[in-house]
N, C-alpha and C. Protein backbone atom coordinates (compact mmCIF):
# COMPACT_ATOMS: atom_id res chain seq x y z
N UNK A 1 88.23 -21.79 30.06
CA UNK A 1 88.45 -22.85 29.12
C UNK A 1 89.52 -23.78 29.67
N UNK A 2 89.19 -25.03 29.27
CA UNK A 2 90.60 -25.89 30.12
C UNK A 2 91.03 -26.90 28.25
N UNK A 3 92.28 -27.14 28.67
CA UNK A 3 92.55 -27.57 27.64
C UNK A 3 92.10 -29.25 27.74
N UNK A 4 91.43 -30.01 26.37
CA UNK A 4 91.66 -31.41 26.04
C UNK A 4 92.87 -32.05 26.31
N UNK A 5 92.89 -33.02 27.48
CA UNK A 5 94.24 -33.82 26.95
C UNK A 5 94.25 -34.62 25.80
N UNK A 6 93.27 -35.25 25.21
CA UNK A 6 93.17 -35.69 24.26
C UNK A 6 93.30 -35.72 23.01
N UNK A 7 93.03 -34.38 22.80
CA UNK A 7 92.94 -33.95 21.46
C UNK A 7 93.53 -32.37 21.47
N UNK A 8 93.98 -32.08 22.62
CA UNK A 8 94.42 -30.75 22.59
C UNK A 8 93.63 -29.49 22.73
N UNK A 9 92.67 -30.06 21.82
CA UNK A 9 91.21 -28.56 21.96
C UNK A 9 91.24 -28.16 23.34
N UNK A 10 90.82 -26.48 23.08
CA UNK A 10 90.40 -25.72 23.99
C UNK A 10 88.47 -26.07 23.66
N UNK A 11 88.39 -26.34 25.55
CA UNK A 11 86.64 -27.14 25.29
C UNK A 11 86.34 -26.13 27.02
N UNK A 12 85.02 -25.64 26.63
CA UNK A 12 84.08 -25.16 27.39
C UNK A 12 83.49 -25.95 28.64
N UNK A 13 83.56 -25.62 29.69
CA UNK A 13 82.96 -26.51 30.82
C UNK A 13 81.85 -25.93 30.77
N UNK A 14 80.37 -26.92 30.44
CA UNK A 14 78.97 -26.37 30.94
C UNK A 14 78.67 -27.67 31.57
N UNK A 15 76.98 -27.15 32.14
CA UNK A 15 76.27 -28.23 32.94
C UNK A 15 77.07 -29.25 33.36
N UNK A 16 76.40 -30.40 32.18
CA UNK A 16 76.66 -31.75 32.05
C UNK A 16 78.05 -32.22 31.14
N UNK A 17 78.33 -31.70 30.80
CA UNK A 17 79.87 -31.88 30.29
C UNK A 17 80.63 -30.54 29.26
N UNK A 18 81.40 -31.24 28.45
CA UNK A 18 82.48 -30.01 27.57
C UNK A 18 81.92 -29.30 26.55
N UNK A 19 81.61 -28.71 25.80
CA UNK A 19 81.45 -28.15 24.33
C UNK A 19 82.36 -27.66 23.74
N UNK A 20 82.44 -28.15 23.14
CA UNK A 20 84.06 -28.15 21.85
C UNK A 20 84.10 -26.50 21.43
N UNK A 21 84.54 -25.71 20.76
CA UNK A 21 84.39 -24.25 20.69
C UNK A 21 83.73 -24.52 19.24
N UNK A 22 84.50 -25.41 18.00
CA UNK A 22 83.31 -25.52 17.06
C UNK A 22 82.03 -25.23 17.25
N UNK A 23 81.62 -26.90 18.19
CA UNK A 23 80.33 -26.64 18.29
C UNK A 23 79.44 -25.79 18.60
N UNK A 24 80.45 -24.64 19.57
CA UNK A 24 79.57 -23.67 20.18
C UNK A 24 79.11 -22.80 18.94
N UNK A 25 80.43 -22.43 18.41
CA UNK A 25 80.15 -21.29 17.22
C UNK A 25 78.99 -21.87 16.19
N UNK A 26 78.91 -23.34 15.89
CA UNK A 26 77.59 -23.62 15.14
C UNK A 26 76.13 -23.21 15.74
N UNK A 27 76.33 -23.67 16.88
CA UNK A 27 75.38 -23.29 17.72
C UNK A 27 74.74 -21.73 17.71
N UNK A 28 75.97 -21.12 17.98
CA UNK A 28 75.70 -19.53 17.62
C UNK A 28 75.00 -18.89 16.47
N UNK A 29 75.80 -19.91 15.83
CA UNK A 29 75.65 -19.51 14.51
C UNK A 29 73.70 -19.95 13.98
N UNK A 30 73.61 -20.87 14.16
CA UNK A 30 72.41 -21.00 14.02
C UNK A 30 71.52 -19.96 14.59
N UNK A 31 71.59 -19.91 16.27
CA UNK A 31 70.81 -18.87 16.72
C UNK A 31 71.01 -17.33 16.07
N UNK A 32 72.09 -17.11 15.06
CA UNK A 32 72.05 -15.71 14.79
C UNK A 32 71.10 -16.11 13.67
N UNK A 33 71.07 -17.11 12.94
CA UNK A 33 70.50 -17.12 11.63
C UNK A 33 68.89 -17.42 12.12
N UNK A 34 68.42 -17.99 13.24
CA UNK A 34 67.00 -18.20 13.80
C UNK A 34 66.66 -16.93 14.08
N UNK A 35 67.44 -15.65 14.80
CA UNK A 35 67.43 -14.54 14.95
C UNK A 35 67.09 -13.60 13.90
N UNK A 36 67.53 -13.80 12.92
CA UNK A 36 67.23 -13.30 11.45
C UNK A 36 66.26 -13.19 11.20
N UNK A 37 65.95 -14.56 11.19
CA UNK A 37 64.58 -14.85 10.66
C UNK A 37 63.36 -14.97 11.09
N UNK A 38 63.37 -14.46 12.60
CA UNK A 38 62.71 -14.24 13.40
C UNK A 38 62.13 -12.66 13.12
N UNK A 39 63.47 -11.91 12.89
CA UNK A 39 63.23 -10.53 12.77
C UNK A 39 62.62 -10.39 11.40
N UNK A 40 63.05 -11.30 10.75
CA UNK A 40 62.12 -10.96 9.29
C UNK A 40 60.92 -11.39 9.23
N UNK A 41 60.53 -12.09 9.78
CA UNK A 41 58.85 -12.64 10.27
C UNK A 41 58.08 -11.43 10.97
N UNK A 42 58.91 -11.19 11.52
CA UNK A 42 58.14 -10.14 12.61
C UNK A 42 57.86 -8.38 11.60
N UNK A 43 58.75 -8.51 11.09
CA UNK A 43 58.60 -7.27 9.96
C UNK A 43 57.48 -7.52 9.32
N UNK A 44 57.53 -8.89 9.00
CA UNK A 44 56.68 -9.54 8.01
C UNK A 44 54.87 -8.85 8.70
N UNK A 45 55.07 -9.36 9.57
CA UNK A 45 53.91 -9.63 10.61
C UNK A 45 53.28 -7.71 10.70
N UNK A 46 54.82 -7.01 11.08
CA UNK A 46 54.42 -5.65 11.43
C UNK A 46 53.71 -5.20 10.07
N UNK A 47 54.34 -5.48 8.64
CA UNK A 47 53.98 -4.74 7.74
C UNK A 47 52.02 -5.34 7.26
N UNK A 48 52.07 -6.03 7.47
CA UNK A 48 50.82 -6.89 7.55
C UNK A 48 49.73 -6.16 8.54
N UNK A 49 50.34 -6.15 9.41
CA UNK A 49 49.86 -5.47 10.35
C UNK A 49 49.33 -3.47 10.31
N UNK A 50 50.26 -2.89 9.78
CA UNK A 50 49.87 -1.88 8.98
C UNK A 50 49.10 -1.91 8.08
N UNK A 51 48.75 -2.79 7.28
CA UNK A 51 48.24 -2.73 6.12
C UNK A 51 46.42 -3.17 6.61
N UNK A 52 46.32 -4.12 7.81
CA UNK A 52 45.18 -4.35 8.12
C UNK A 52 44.52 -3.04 9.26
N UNK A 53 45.68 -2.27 9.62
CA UNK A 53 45.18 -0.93 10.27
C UNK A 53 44.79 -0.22 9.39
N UNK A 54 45.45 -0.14 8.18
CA UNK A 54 44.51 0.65 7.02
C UNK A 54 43.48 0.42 6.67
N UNK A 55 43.44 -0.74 5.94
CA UNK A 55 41.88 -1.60 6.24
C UNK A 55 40.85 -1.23 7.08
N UNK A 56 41.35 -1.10 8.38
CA UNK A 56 40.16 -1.25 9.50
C UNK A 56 39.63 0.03 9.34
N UNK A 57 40.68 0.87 9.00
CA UNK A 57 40.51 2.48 9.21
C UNK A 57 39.66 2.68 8.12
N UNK A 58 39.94 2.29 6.55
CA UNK A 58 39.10 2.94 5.76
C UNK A 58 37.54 2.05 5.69
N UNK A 59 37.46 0.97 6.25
CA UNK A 59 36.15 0.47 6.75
C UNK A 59 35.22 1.48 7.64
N UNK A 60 35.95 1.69 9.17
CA UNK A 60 35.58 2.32 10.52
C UNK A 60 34.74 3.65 9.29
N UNK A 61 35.70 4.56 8.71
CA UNK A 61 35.21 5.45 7.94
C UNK A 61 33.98 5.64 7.03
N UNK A 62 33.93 4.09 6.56
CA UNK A 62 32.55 4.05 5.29
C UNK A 62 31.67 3.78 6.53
N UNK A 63 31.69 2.68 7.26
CA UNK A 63 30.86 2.61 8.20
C UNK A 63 30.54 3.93 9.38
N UNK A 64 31.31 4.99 9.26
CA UNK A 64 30.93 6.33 10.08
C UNK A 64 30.03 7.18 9.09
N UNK A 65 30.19 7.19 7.74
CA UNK A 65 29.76 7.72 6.49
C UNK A 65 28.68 7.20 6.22
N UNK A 66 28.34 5.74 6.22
CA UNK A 66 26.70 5.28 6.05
C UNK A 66 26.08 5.64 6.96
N UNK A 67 26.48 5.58 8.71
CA UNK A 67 25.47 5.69 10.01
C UNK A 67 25.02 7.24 9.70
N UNK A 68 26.09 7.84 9.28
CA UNK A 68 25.48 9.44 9.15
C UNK A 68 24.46 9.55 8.43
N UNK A 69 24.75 8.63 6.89
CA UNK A 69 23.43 9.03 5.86
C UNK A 69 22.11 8.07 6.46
N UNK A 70 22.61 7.03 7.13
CA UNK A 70 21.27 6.40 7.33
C UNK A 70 20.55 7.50 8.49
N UNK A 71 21.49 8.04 9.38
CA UNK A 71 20.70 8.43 10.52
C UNK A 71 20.03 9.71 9.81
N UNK A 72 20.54 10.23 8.55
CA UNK A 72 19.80 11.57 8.45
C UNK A 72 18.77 11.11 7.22
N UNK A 73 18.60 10.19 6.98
CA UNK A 73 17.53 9.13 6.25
C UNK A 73 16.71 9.47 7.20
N UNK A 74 17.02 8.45 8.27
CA UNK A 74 15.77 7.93 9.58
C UNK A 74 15.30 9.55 9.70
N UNK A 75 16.08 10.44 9.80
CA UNK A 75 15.08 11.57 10.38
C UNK A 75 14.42 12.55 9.76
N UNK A 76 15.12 12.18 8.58
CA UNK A 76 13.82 12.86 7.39
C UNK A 76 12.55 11.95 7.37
N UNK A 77 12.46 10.57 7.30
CA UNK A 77 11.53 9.54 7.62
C UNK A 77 10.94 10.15 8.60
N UNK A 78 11.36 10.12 9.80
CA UNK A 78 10.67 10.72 11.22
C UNK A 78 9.92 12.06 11.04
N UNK A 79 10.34 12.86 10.18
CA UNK A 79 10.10 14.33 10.66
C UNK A 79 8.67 13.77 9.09
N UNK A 80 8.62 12.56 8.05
CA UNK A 80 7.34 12.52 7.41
C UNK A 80 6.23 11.97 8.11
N UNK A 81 6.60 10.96 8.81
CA UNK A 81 5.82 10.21 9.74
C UNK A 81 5.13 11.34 10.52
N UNK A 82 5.91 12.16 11.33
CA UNK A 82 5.27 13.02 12.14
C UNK A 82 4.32 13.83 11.31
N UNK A 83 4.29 14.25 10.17
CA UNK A 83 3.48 15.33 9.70
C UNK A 83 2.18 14.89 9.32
N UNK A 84 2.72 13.04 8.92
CA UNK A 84 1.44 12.31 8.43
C UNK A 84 0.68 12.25 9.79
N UNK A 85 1.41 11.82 10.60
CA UNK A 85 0.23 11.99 12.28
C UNK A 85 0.03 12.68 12.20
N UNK A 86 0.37 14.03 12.27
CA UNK A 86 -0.85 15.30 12.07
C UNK A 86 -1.79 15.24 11.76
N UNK A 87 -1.45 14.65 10.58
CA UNK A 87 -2.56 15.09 9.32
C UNK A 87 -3.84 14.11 9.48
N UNK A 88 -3.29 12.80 9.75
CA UNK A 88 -4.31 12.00 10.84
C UNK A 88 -4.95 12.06 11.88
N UNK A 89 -4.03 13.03 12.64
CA UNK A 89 -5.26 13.41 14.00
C UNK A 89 -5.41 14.64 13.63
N UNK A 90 -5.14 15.38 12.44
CA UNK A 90 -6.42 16.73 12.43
C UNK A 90 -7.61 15.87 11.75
N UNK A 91 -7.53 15.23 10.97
CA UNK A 91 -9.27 14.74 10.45
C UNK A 91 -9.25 14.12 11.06
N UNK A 92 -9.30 13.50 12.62
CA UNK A 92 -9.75 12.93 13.20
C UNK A 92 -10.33 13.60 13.92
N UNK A 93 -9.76 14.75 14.41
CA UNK A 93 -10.61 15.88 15.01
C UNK A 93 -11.81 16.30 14.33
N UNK A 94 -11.50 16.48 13.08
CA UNK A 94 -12.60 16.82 12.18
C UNK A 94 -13.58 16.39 12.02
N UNK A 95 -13.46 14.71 12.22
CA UNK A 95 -14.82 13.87 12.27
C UNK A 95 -15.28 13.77 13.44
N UNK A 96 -14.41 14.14 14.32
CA UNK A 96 -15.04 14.08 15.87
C UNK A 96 -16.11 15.42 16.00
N UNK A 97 -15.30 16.35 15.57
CA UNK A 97 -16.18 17.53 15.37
C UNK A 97 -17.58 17.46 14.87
N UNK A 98 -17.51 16.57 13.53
CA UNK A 98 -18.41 16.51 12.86
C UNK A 98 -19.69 15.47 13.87
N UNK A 99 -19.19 14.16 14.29
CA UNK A 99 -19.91 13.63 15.05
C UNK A 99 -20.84 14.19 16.40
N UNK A 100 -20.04 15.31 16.79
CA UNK A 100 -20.63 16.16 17.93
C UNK A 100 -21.45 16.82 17.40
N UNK A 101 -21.52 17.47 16.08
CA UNK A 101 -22.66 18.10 15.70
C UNK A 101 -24.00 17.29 15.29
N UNK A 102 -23.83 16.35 14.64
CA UNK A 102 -24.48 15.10 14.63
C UNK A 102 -25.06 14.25 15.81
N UNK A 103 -24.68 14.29 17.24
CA UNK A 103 -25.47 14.01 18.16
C UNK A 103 -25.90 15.09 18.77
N UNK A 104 -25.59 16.43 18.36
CA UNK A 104 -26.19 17.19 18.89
C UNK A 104 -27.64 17.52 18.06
N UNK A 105 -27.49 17.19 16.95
CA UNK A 105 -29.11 17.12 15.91
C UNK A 105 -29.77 16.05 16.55
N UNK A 106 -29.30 14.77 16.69
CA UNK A 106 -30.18 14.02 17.05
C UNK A 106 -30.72 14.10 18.12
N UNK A 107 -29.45 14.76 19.36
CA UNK A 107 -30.95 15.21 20.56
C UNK A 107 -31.74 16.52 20.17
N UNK A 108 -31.18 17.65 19.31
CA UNK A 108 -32.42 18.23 19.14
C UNK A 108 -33.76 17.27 18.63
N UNK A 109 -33.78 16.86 17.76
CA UNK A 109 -34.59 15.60 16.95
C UNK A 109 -34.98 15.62 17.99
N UNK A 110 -34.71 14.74 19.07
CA UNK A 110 -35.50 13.79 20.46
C UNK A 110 -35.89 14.42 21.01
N UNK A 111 -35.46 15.77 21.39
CA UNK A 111 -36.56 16.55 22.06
C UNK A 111 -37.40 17.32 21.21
N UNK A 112 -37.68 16.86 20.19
CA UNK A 112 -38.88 17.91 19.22
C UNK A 112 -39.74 16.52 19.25
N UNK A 113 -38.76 15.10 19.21
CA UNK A 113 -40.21 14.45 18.78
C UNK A 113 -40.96 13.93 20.05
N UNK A 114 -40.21 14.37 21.44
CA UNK A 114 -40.80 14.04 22.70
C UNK A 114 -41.85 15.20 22.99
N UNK A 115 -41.56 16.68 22.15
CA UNK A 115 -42.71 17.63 22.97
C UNK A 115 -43.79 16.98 21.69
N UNK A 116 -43.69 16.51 20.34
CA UNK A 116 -44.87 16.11 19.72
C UNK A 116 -45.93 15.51 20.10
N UNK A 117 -45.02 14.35 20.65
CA UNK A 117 -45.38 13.24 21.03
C UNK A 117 -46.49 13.51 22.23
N UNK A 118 -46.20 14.44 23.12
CA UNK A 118 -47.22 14.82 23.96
C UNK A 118 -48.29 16.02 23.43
N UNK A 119 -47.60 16.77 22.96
CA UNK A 119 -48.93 17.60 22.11
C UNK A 119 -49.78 16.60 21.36
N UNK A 120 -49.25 15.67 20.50
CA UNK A 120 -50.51 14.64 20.11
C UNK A 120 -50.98 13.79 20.48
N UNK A 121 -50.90 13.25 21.87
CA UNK A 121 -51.34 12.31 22.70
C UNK A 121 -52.48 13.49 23.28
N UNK A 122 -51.95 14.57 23.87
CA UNK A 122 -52.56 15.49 24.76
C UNK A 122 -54.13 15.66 23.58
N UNK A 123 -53.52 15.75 22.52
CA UNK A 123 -54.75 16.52 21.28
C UNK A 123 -55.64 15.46 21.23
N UNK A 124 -55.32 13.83 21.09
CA UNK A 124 -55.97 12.80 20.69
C UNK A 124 -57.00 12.81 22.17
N UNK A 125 -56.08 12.94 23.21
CA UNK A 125 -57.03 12.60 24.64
C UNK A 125 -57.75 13.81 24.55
N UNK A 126 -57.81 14.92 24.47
CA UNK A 126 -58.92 15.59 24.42
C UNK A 126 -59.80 15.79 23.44
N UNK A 127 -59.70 15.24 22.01
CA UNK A 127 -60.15 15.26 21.14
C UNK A 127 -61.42 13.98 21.59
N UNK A 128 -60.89 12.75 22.51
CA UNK A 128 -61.55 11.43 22.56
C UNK A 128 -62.36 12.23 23.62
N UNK A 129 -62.14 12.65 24.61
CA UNK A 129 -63.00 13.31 25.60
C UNK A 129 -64.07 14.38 25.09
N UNK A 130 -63.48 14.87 23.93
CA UNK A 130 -64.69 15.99 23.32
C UNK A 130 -65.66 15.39 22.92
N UNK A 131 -65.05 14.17 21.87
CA UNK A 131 -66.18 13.26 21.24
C UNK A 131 -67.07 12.59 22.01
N UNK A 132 -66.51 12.12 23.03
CA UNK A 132 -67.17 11.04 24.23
C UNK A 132 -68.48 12.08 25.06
N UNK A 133 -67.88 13.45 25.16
CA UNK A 133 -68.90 14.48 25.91
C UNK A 133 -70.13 15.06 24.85
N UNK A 134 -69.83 14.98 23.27
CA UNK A 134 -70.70 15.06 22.76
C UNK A 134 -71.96 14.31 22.61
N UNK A 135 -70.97 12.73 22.18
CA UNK A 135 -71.88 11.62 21.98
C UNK A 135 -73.10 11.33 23.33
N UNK A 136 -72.58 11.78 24.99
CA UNK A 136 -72.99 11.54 25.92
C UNK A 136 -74.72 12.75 25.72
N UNK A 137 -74.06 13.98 25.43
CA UNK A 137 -75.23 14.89 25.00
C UNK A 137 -76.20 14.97 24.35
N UNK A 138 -75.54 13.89 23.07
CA UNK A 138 -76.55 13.77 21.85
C UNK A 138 -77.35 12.44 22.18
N UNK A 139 -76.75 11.94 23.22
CA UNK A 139 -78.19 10.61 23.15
C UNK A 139 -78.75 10.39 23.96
N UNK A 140 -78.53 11.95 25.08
CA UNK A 140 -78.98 12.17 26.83
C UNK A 140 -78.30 11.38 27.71
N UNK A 141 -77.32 10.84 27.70
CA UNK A 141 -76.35 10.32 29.05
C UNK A 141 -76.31 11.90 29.88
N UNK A 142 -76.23 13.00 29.28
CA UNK A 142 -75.84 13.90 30.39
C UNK A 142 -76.96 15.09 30.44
């Protein structure tokens, strides 16, 4: 500190010139009171801040609590779905079954009406040949 000739004050040498010791202590003084209130903001901020960690937490929780019930939803869903496919491809089997027996009648059918079909062609052609060998007899062709 060097003394004022002027005025006597004891004055601070900084930078660019003196600072009176008043002024400093205002100066101080302010920064303790910006300091304050800095720290009380920040409390402010922390307690806020707790309170939205609670928040998040008892959210995170309902939202861990629905995924559970939905997921054991979905898999009771899943495990109906699956039984209904069953139950869809056993009568599907069933009609397949049924259809195999059903083309298996109809080729029996086709081969009963293919040996007919020649037993009565066979019967008609020799029946026309009997008639034709009679008629030939009865009017002397033979």
């Amino acid at each position: 500190m060097v003394a004022d000739p002027t005025t006597g004050e004891d004055r601070l040498e900084a930078g660019r010139g003196a600072v009176h010791d008043d002024g400093m202590e205002v100066h101080l003084a302010r920064i303790d009171a910006h300091g304050a209130y800095l720290e009380r903001a920040i409390d402010g901020l922390d307690r806020r801040l707790d309170r939205l960690d609670l928040r998040v937490d008892k959210i995170v929780d309902r939202i861990e609590g629905l995924d559970s019930k939905l997921g054991a939803r979905i898999d009771k869903l899943d495990a109906k779905l699956d039984d209904r496919i069953d139950t869809v491809d056993g009568r599907f089997d069933t009609v397949d079954r049924r259809f195999d027996k059903v083309d298996d009648r109809i080729d029996r059918l086709d081969d009963k009406v293919d040996r007919s079909f020649v037993v009565t062609w066979g019967g008609l052609l020799t029946l026309g040949v009997g008639l034709a060998g009679l008629m030939a007899k009865g009017f002397g062709w033979i």
